[in-house]
Protein backbone atom coordinates (compact mmCIF):
# COMPACT_ATOMS: atom_id res chain seq x y z
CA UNK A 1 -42.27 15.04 9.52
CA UNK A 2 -42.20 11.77 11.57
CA UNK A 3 -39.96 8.89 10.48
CA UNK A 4 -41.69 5.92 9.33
CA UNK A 5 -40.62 3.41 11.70
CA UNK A 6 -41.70 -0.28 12.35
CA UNK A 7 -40.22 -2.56 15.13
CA UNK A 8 -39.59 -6.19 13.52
CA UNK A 9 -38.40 -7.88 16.75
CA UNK A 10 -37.94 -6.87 20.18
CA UNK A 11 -35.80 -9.52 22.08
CA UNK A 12 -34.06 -10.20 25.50
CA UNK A 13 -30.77 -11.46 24.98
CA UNK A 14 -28.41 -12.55 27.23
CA UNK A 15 -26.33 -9.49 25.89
CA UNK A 16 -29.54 -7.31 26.99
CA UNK A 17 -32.43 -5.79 24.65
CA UNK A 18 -32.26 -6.34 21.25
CA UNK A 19 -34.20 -4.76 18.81
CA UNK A 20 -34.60 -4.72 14.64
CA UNK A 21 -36.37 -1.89 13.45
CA UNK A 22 -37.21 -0.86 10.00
CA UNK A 23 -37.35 2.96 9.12
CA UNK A 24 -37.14 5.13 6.25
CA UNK A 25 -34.49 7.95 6.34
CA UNK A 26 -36.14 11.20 6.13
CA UNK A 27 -32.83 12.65 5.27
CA UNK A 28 -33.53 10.86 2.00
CA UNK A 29 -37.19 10.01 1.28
CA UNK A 30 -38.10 6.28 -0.49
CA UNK A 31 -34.54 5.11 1.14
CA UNK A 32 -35.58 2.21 3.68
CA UNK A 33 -32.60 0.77 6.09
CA UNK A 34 -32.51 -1.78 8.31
CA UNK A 35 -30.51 -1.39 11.92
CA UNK A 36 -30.21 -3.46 15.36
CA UNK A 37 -30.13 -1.52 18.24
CA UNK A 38 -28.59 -3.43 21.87
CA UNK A 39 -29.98 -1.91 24.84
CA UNK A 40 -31.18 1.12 22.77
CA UNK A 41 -27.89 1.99 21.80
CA UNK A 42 -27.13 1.68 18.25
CA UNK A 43 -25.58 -1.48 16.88
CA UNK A 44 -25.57 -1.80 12.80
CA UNK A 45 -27.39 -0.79 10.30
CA UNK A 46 -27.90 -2.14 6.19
CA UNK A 47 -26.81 1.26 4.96
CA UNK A 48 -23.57 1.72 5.67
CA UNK A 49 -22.12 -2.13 4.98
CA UNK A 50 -18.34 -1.38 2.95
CA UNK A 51 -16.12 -2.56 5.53
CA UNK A 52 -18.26 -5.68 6.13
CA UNK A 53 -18.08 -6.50 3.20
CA UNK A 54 -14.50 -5.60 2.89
CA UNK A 55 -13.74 -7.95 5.88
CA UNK A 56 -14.73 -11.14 3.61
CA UNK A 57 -13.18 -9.56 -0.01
CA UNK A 58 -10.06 -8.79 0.98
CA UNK A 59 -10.03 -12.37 3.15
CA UNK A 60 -10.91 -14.05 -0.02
CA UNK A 61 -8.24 -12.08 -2.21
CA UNK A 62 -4.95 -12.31 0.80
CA UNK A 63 -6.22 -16.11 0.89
CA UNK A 64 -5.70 -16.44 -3.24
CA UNK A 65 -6.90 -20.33 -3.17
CA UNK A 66 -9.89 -22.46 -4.23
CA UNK A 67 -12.39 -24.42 -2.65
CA UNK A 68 -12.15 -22.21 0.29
CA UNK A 69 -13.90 -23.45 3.62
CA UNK A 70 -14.84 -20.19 5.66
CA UNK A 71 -15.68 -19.80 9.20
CA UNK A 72 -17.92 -16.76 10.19
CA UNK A 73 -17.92 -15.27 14.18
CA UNK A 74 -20.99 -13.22 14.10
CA UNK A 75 -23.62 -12.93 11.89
CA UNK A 76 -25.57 -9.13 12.38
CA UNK A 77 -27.53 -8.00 9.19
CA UNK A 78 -25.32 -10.78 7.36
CA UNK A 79 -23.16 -8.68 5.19
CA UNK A 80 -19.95 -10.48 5.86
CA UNK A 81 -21.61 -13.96 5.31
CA UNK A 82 -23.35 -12.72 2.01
CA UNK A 83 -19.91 -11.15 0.48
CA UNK A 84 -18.09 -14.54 0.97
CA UNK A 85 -20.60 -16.16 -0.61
CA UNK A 86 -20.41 -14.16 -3.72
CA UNK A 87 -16.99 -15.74 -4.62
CA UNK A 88 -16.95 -19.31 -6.65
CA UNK A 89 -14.09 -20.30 -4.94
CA UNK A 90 -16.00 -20.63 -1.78
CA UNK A 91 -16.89 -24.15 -1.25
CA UNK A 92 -18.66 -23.86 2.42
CA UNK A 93 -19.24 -21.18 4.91
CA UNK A 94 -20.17 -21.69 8.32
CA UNK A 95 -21.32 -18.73 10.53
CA UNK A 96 -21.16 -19.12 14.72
CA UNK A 97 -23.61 -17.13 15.65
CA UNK A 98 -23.91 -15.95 19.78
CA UNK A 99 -27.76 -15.10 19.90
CA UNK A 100 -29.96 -17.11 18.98
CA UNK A 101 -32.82 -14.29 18.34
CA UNK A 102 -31.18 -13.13 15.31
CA UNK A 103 -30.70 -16.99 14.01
CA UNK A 104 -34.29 -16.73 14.24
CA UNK A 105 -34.50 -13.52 12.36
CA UNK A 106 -32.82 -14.82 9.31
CA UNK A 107 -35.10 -17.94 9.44
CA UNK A 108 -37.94 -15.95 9.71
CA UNK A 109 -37.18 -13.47 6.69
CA UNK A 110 -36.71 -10.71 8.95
CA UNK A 111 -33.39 -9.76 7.76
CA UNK A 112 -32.53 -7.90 3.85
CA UNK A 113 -30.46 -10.97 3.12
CA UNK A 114 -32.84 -13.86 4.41
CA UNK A 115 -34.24 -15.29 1.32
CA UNK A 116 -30.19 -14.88 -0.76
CA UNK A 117 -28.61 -16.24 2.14
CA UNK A 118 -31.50 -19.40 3.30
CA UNK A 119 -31.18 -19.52 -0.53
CA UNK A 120 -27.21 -20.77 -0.98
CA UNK A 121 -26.73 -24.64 -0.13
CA UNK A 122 -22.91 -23.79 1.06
CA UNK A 123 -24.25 -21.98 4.14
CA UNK A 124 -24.88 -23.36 7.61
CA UNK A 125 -25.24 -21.14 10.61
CA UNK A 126 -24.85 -22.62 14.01
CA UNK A 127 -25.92 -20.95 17.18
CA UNK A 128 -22.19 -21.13 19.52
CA UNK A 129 -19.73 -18.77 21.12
CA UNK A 130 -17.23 -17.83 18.16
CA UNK A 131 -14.54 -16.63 21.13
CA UNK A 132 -14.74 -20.20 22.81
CA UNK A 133 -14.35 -21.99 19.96
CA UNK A 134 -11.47 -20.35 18.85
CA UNK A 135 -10.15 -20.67 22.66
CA UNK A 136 -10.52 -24.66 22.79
CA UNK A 137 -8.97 -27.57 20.38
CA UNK A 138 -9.77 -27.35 16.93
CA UNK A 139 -12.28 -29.79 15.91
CA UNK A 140 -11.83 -29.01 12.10
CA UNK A 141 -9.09 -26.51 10.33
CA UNK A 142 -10.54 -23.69 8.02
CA UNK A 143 -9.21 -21.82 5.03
CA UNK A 144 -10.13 -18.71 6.19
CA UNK A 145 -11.85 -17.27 9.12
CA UNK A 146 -13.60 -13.61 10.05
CA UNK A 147 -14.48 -12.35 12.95
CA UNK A 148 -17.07 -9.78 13.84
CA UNK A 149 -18.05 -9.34 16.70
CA UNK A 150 -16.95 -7.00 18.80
CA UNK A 151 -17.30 -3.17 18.33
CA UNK A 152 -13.29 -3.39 18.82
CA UNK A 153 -10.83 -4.87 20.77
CA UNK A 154 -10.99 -2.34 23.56
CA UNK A 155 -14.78 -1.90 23.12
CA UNK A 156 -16.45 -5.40 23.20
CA UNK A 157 -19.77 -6.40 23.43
CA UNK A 158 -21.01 -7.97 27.21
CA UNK A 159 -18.96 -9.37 29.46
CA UNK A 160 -16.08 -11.23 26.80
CA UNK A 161 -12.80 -10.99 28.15
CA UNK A 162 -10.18 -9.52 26.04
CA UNK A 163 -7.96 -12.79 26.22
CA UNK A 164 -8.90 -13.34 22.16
CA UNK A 165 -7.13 -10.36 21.29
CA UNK A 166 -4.09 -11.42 22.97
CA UNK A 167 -1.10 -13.45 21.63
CA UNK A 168 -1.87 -16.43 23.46
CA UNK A 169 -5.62 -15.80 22.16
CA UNK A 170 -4.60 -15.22 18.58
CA UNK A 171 -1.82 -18.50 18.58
CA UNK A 172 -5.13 -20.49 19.57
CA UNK A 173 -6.96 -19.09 16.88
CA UNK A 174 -4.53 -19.55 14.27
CA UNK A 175 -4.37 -23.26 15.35
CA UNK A 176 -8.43 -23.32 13.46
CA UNK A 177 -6.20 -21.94 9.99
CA UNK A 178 -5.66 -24.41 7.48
CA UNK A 179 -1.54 -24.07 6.48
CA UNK A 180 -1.63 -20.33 4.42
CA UNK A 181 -5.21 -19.75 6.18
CA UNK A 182 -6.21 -16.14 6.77
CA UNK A 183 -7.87 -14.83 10.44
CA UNK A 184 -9.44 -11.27 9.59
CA UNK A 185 -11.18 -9.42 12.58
CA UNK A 186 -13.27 -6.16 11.96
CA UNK A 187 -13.05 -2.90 14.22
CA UNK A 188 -14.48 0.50 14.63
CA UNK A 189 -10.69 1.72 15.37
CA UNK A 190 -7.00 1.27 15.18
CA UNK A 191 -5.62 -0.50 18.29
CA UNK A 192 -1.95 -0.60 17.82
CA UNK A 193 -1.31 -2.92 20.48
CA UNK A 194 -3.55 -5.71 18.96
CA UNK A 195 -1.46 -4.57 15.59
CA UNK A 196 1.08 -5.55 17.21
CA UNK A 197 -0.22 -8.67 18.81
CA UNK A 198 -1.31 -10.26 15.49
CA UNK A 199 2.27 -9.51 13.82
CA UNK A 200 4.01 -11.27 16.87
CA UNK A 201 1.25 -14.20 15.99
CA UNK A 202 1.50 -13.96 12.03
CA UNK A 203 4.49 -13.76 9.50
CA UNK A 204 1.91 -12.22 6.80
CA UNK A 205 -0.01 -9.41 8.10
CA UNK A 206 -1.97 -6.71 6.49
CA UNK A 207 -4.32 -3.67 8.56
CA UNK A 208 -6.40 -2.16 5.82
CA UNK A 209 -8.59 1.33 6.70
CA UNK A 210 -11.94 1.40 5.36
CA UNK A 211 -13.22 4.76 4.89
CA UNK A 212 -16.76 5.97 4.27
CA UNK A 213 -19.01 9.09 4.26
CA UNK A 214 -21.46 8.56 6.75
CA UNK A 215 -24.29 10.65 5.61
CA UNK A 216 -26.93 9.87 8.46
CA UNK A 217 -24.73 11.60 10.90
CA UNK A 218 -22.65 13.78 8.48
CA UNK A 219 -19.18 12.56 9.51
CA UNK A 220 -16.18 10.52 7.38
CA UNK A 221 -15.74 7.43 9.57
CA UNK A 222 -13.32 4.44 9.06
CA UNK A 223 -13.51 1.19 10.09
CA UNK A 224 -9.93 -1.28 10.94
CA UNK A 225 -9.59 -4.67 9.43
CA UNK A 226 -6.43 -7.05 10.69
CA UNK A 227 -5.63 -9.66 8.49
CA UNK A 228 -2.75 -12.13 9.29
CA UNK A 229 -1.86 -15.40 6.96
CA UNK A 230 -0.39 -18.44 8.61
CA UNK A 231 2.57 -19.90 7.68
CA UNK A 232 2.26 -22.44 4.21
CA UNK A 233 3.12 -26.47 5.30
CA UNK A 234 6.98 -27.45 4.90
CA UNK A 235 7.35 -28.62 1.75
């Protein structure tokens, strides 16, 4: 039995070919996912979603405050962006996206999220380099920022450096934290040297597994969030 597939977009990219398919799983017949493949290789997909979600909860909960003002690197499917969202105490989130093809993709209801996320006045999404912004001057401080972009920080996507995931990267980035901000940064696997790059940076720092039975290729997988918290203003 053939796989119903259909081919939403089909993009060059400065990152290379980028493609968002639709299919249904014929594992499990009447279940339809959405996925992004990058040079045919497989990127993300709408079924499996926990730790991107997770990435924005837990960010949310370690931050503990109100009237949060959230900065998003990367915006994929949108699962991050659409978790922060869901909490009150999120007064404005602002996702950097690299490519502008999948900007367009949102805008042009291509994605599962479009309509909830063109939908919520608190969002903006702004076509940039997430890894150069956290590299120059802040412009503006935020309460809480989450990256996601990379597959990890030894596996990254095109030709980024790895000087983010470095001290001197991370003390730049935590210069964009509001006092008692929270940086979070999502990856496929444990790096202990980055572990131990973000507790040289941070006083408060968490690494939380999130685990997950991935039925499409019959494995248990788990993904790494690093959280750190900077420091709360003298009193």
């Amino acid at each position: 039995m053939a796989s119903k597939l259909e081919i939403l977009a089909h993009e060059e990219t400065s990152l290379g070919i980028l493609c968002l398919r639709r299919r249904e799983l014929l594992s499990m017949p009447g279940t339809v996912v959405t996925e992004i493949t990058l040079n045919h290789e497989f990127l993300m997909s709408s079924y499996h979603t926990d730790s991107e979600q997770a990435l924005a909860r837990i960010g949310v909960q370690m931050h503990g405050g109100q009237h949060l003002k959230v900065l998003i690197g990367g915006l994929g499917l949108g699962y991050t962006t659409d978790a922060a969202l869901r909490y009150p105490q999120v007064q404005s989130v602002e996702v950097i996206e690299l490519l502008s093809q999948v900007i367009g993709w949102l805008q042009a209801g291509l994605l599962p999220l479009s309509k909830t996320l063109l939908d919520d006045q608190r969002l903006e999404i702004v076509e940039g380099d997430g890894y150069r912004k956290m590299w120059e001057p802040p412009l503006s401080t935020y309460d809480l920022i989450l990256i996601d972009i990379d597959h990890s920080p030894d596996d990254r996507l095109g030709a980024v450096d790895a000087s983010f995931y470095s001290i001197e990267g991370l003390e730049r980035a935590r210069r964009h934290l509001e006092p008692g901000g929270v940086l979070g940064i999502w990856s496929y696997e444990e790096n202990r040297q980055f572990a131990e790059a973000m507790a040289t940076t941070f006083e408060d720092v968490r690494i939380e597994p999130i685990t997950h039975d991935n039925v499409l290729i019959d494995q248990t997988q788990t993904d790494w969030l690093y959280f750190g918290r900077n420091p709360e203003a003298a009193s």
